[in-house]
N, C-alpha and C. Protein backbone atom coordinates (compact mmCIF):
# COMPACT_ATOMS: atom_id res chain seq x y z
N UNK A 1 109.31 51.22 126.16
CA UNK A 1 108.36 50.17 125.86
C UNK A 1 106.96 50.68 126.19
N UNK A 2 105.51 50.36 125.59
CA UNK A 2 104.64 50.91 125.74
C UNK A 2 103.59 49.60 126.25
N UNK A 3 102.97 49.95 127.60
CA UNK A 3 101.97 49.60 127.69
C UNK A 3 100.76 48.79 126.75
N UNK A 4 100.14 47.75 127.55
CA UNK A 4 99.32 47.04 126.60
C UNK A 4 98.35 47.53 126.56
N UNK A 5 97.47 47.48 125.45
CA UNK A 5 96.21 48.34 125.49
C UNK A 5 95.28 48.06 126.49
N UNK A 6 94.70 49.05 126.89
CA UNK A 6 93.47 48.62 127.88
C UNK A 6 93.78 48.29 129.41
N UNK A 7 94.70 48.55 129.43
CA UNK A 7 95.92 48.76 131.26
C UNK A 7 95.65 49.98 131.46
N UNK A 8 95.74 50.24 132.71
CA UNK A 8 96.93 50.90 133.17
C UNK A 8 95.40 52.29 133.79
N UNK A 9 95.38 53.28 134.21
CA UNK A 9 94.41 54.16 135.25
C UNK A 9 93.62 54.85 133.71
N UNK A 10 94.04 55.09 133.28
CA UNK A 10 93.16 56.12 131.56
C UNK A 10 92.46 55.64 131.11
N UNK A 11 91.49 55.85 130.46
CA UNK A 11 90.47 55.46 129.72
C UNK A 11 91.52 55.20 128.50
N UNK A 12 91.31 53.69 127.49
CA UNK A 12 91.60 53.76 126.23
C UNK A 12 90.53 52.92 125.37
N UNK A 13 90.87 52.65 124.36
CA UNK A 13 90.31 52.84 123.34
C UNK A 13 89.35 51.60 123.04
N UNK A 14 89.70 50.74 123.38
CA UNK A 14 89.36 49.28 123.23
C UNK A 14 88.76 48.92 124.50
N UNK A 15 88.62 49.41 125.80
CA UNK A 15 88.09 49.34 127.36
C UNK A 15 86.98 50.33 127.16
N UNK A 16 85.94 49.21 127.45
CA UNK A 16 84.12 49.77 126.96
C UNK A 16 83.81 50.85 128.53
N UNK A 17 84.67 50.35 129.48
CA UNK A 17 84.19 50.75 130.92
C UNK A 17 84.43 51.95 130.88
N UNK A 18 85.92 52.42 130.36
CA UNK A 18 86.22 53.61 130.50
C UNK A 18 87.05 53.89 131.49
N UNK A 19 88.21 53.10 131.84
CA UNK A 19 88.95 52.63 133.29
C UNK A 19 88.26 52.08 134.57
N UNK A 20 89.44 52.64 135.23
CA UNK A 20 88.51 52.64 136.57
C UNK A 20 88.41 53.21 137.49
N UNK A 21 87.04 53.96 137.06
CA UNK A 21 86.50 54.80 137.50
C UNK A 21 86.72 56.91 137.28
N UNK A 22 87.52 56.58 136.58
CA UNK A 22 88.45 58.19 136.27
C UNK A 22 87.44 58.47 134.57
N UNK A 23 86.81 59.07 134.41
CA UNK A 23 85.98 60.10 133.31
C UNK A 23 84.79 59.99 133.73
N UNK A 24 83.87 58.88 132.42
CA UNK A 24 82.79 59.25 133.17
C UNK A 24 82.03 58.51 134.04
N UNK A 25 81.07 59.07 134.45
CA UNK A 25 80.38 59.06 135.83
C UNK A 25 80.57 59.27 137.29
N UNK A 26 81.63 60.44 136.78
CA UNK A 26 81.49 61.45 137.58
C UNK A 26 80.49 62.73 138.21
N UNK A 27 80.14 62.91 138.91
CA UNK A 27 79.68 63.83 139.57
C UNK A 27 77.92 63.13 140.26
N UNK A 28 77.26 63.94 140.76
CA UNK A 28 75.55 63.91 140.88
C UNK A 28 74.74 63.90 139.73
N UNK A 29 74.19 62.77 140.03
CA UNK A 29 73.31 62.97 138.92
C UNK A 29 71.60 63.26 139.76
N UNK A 30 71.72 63.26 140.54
CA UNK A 30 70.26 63.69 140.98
C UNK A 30 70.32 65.32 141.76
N UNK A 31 71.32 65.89 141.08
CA UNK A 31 71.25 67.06 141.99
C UNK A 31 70.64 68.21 140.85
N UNK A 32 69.60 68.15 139.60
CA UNK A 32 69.16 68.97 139.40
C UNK A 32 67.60 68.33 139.28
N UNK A 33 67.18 66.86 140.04
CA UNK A 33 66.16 66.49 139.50
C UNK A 33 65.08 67.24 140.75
N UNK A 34 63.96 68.11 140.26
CA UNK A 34 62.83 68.39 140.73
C UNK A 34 61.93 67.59 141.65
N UNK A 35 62.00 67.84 143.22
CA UNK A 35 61.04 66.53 144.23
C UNK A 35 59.53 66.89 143.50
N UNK A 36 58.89 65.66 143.95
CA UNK A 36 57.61 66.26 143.56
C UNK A 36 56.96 66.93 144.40
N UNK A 37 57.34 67.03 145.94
CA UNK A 37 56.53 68.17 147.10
C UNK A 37 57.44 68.80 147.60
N UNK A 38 57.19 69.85 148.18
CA UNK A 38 58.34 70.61 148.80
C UNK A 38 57.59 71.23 150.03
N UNK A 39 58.42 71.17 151.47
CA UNK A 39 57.48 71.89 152.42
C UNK A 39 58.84 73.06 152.62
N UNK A 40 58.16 74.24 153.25
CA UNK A 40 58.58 75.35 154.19
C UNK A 40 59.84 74.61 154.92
N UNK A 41 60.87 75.29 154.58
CA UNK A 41 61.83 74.86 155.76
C UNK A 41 62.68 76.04 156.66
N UNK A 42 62.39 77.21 155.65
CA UNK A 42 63.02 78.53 156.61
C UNK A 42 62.65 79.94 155.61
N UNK A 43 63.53 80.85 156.40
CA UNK A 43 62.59 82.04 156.39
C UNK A 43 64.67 83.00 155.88
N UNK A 44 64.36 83.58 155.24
CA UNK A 44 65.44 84.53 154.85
C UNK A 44 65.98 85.50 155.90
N UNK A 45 67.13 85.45 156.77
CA UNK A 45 67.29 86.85 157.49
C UNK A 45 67.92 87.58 156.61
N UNK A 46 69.16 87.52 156.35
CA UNK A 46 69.97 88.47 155.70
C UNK A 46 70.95 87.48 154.69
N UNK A 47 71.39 88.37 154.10
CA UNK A 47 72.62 87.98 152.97
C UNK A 47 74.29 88.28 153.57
N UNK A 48 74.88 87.26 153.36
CA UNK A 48 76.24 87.33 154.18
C UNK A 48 77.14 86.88 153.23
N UNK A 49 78.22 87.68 152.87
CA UNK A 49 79.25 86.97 151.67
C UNK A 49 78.43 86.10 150.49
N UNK A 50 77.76 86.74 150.06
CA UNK A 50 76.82 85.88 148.41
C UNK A 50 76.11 84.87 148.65
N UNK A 51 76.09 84.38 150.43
CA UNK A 51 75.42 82.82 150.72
C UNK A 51 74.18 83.69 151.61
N UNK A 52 72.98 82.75 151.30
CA UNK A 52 71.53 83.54 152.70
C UNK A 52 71.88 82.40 153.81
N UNK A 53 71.58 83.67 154.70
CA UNK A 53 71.22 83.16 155.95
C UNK A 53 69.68 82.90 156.19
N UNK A 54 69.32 81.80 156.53
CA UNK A 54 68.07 81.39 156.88
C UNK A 54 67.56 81.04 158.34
N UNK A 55 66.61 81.25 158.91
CA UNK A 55 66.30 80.66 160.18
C UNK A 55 65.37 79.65 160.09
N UNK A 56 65.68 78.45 160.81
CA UNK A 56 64.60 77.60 160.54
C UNK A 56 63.36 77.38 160.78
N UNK A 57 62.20 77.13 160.10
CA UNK A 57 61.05 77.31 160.24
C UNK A 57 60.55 76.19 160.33
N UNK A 58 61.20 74.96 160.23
CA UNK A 58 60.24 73.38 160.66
C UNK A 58 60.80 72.65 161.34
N UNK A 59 60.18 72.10 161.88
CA UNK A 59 60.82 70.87 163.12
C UNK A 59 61.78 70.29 163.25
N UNK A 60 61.89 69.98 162.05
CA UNK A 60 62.95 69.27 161.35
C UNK A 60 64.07 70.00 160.47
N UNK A 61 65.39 69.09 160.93
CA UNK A 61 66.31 70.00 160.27
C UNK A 61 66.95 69.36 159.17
N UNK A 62 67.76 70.37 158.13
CA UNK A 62 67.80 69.86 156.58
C UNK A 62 69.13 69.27 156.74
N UNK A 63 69.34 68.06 155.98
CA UNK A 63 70.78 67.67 155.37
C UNK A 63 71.52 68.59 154.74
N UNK A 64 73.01 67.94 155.38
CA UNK A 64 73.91 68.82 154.87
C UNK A 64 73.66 68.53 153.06
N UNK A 65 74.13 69.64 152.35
CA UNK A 65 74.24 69.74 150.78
C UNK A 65 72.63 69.50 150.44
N UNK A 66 72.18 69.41 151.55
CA UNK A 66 70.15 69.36 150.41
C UNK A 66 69.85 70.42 149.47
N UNK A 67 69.26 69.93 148.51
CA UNK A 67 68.77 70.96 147.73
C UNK A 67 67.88 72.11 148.45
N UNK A 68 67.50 73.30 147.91
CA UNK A 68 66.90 74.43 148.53
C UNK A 68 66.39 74.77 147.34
N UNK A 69 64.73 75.22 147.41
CA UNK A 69 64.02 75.34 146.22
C UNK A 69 63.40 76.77 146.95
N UNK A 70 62.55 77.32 145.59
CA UNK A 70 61.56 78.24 146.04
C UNK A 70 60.01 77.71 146.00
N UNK A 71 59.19 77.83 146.52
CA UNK A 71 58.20 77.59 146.21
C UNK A 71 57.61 76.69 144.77
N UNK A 72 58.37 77.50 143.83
CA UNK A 72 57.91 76.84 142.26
C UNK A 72 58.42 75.86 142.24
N UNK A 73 59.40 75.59 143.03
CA UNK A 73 60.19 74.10 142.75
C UNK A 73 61.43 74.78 142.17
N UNK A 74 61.70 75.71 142.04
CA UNK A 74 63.06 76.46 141.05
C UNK A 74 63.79 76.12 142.14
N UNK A 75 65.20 75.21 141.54
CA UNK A 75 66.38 75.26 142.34
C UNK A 75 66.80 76.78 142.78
N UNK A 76 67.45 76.85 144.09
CA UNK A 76 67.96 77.65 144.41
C UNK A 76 69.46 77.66 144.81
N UNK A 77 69.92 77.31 145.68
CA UNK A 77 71.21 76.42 146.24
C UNK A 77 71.22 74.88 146.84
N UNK A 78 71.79 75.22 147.75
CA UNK A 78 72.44 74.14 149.05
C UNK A 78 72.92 74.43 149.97
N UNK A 79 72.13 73.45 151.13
CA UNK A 79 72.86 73.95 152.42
C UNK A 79 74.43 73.69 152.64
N UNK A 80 74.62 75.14 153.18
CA UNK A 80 75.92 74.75 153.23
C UNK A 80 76.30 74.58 154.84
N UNK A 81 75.96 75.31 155.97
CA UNK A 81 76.50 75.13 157.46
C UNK A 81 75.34 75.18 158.05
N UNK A 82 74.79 74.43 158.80
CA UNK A 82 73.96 74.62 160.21
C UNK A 82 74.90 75.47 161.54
N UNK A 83 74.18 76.12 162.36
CA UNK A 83 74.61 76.16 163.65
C UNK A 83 73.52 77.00 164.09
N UNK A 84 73.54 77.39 165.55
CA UNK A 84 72.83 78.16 166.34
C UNK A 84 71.93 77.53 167.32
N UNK A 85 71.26 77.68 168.40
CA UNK A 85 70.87 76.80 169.53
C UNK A 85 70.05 76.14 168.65
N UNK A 86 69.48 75.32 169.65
CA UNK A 86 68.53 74.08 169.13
C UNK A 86 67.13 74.76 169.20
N UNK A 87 67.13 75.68 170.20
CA UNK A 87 65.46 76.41 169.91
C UNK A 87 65.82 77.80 168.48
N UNK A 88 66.67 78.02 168.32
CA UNK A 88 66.93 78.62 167.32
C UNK A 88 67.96 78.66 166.29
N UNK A 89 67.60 77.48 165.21
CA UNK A 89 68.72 77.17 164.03
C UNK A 89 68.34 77.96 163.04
N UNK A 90 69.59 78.25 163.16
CA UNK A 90 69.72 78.93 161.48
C UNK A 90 70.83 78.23 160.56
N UNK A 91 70.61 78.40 159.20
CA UNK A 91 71.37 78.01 158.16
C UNK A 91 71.48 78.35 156.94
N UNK A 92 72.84 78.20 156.32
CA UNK A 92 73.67 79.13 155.23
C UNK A 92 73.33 78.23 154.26
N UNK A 93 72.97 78.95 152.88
CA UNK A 93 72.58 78.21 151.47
C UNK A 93 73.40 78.39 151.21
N UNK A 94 74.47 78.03 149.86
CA UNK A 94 75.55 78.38 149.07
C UNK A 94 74.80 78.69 147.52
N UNK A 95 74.44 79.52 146.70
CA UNK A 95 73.33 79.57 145.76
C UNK A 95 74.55 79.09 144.50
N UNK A 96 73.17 78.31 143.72
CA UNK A 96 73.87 77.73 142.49
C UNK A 96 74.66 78.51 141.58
N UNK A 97 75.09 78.43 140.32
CA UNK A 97 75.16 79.37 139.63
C UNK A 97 74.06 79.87 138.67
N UNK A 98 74.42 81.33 138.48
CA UNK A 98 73.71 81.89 138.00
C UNK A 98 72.21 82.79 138.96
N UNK A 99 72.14 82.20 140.11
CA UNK A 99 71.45 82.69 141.05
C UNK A 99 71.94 84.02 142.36
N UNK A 100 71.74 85.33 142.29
CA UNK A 100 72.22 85.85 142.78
C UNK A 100 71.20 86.56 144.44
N UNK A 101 72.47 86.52 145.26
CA UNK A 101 72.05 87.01 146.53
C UNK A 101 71.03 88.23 146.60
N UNK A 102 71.26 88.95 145.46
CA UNK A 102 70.73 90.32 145.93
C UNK A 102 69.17 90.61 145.21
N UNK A 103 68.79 88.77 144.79
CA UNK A 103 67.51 89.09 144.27
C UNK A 103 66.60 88.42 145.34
N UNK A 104 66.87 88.37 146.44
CA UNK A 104 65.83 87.90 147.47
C UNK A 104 65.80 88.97 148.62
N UNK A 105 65.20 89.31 149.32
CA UNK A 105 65.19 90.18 150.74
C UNK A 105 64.62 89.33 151.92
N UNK A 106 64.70 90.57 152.71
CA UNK A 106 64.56 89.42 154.24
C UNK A 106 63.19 88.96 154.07
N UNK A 107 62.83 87.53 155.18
CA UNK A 107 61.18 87.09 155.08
C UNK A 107 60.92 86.19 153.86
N UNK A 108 61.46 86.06 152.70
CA UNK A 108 61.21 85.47 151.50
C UNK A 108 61.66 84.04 152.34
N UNK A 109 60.19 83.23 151.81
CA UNK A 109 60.63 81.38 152.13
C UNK A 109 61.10 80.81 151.18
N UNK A 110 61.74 79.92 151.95
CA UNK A 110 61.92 78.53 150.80
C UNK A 110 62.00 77.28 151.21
N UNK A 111 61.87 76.77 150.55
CA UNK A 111 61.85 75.41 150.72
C UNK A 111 62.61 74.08 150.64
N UNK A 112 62.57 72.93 151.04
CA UNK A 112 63.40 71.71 150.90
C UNK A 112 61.83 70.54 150.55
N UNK A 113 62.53 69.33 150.26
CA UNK A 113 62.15 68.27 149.66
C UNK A 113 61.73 67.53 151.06
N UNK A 114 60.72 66.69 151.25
CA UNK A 114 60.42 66.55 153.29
C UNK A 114 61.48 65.22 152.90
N UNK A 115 61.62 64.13 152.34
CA UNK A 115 63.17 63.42 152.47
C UNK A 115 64.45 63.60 152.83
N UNK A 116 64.96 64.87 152.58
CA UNK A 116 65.63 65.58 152.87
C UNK A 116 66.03 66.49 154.25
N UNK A 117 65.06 65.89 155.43
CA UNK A 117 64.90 66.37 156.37
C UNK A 117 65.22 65.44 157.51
N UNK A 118 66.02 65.71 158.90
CA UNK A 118 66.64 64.70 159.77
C UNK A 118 65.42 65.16 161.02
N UNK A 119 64.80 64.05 161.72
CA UNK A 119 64.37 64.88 163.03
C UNK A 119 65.59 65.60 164.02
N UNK A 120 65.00 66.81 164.85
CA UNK A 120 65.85 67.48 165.77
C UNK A 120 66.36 66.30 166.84
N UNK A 121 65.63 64.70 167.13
CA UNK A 121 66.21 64.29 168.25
C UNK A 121 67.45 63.49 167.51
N UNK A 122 67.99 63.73 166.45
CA UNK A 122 69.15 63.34 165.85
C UNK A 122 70.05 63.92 166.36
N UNK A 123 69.81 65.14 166.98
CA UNK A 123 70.73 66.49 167.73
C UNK A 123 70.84 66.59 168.83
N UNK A 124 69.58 66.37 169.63
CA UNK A 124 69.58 66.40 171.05
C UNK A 124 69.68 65.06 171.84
N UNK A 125 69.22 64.15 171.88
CA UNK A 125 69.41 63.28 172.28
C UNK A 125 70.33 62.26 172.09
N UNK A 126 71.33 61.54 173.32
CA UNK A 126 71.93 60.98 172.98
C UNK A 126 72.06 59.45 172.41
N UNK A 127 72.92 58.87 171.49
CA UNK A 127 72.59 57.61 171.03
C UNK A 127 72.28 56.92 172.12
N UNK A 128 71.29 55.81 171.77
CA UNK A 128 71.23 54.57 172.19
C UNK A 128 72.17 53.58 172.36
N UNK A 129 72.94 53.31 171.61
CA UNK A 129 73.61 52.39 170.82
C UNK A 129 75.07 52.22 172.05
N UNK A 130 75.49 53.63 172.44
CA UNK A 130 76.51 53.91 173.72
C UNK A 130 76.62 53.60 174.88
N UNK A 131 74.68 53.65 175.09
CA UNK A 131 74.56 53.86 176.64
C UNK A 131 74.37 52.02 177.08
N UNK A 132 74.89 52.39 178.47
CA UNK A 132 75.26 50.71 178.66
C UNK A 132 76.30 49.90 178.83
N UNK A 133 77.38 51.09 178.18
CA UNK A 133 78.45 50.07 177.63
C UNK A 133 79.55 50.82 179.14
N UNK A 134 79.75 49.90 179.54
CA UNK A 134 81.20 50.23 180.96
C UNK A 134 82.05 51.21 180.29
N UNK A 135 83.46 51.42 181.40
CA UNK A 135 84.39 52.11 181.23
C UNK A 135 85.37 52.10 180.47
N UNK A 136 85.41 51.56 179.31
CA UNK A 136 86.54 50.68 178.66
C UNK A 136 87.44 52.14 178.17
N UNK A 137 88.54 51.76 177.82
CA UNK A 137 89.69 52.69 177.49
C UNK A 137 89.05 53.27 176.06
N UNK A 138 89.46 54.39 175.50
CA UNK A 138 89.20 54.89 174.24
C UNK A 138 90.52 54.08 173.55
N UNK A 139 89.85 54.35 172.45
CA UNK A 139 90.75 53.92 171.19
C UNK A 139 92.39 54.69 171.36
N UNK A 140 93.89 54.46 170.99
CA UNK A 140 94.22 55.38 170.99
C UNK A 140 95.08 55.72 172.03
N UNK A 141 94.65 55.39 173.19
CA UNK A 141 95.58 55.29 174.39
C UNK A 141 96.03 54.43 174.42
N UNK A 142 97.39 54.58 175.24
CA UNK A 142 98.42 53.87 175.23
C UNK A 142 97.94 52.69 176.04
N UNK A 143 99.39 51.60 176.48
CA UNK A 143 99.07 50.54 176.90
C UNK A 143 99.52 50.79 178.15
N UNK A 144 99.89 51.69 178.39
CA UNK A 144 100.38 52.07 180.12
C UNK A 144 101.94 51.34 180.53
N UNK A 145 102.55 51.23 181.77
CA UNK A 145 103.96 51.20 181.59
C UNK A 145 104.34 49.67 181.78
N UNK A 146 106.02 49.43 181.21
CA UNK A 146 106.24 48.16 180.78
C UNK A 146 107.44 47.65 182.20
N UNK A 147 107.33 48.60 183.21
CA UNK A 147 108.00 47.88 184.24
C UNK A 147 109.43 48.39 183.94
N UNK A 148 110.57 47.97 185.27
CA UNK A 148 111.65 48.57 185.02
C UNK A 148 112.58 47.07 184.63
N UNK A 149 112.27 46.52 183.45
CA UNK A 149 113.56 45.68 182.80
C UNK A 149 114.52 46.08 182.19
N UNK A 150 114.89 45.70 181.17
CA UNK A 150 116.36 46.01 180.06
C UNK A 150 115.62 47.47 179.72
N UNK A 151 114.46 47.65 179.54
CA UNK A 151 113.68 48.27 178.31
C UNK A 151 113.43 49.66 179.18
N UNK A 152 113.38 50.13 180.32
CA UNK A 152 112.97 50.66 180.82
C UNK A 152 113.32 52.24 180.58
N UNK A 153 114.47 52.30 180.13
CA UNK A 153 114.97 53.27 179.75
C UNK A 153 114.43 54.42 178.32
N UNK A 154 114.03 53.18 177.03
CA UNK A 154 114.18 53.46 175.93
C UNK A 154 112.67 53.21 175.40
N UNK A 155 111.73 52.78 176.13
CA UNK A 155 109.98 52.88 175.88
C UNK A 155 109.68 54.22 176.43
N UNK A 156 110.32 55.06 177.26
CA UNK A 156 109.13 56.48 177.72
C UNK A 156 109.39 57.20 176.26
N UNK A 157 108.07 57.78 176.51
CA UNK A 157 107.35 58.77 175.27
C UNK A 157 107.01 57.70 174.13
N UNK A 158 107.51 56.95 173.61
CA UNK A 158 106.90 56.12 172.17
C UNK A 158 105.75 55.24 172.25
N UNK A 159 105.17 55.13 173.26
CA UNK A 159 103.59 54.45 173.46
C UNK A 159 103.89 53.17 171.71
N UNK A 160 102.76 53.55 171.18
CA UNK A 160 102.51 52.18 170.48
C UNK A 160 103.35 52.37 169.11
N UNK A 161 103.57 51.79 168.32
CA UNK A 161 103.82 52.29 166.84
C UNK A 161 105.36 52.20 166.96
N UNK A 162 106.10 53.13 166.00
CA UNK A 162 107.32 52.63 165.60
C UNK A 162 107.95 54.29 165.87
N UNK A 163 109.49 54.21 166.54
CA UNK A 163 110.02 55.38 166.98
C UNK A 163 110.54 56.33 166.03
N UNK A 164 110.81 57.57 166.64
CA UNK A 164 111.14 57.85 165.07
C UNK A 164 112.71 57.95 165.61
């Protein structure tokens, strides 16, 4: 027996939407649009497996997946990993296609979009939002023990949930 039209996860023929949610409007759509300013955000050390390594050059540090431009505004990649102390971050681009590692050398800048930028006390300092709050149990731990009744035997090890 066949399905009624316009059911079921596929796009068909007579469904203007196009299901739900499965073809299109998929993917980014703002990930090739040009910011209109771009500041300095790091400095080129070296090339590592086809991705640059960058050290950071502004106060502020970039979102994960931000775009990475050159000067002209020419896409370049995306960040792909932060790490390294807080007085000295560095971070890995993943370059688009068609853009290759071995046409930049060390010292060459580039740039990010200043929206695109988190302050450092996002990193160092701890939330607000935590401090204040007592000793309460984490999520996750058990409920602690149920005494020696009928049960006493057949609750150790299974904490919450269902035995296997």
């Amino acid at each position: 027996m066949r399905a009624p039209a316009g059911r079921g996860r596929g796009r068909s023929i007579g469904n203007r939407s196009g299901g739900r949610g499965f073809g299109r409007g998929r993917g980014n759509f703002f990930a090739d649009t040009q910011p209109e300013a771009v500041e300095e955000v790091g400095e080129l050390v070296h090339v590592c497996e086809g991705e640059l390594v960058l050290k950071l050059s502004h106060q502020k540090v970039p979102y994960f997946n931000g775009p990475i431009f050159l000067e002209n505004k020419a896409h370049v990649g995306k960040v792909e990993e932060i790490f390294g102390a807080v007085n000295s971050v560095h971070f890995t681009v993943k370059l688009s296609d068609g853009v290759l590692a071995s046409s930049y050398k060390a010292g060459d800048k580039f740039y990010i979009s200043p929206d695109k930028l988190l302050p450092m006390e996002r990193f160092t300092q701890p939330t607000s939002h935590s401090a204040g709050r007592g000793q309460g149990r984490g999520r996750g731990q058990g409920r602690g023990g149920r005494g020696r009744g009928r049960t006493a035997g057949r609750s150790i090890g299974r904490g919450r949930g269902r035995g296997r």
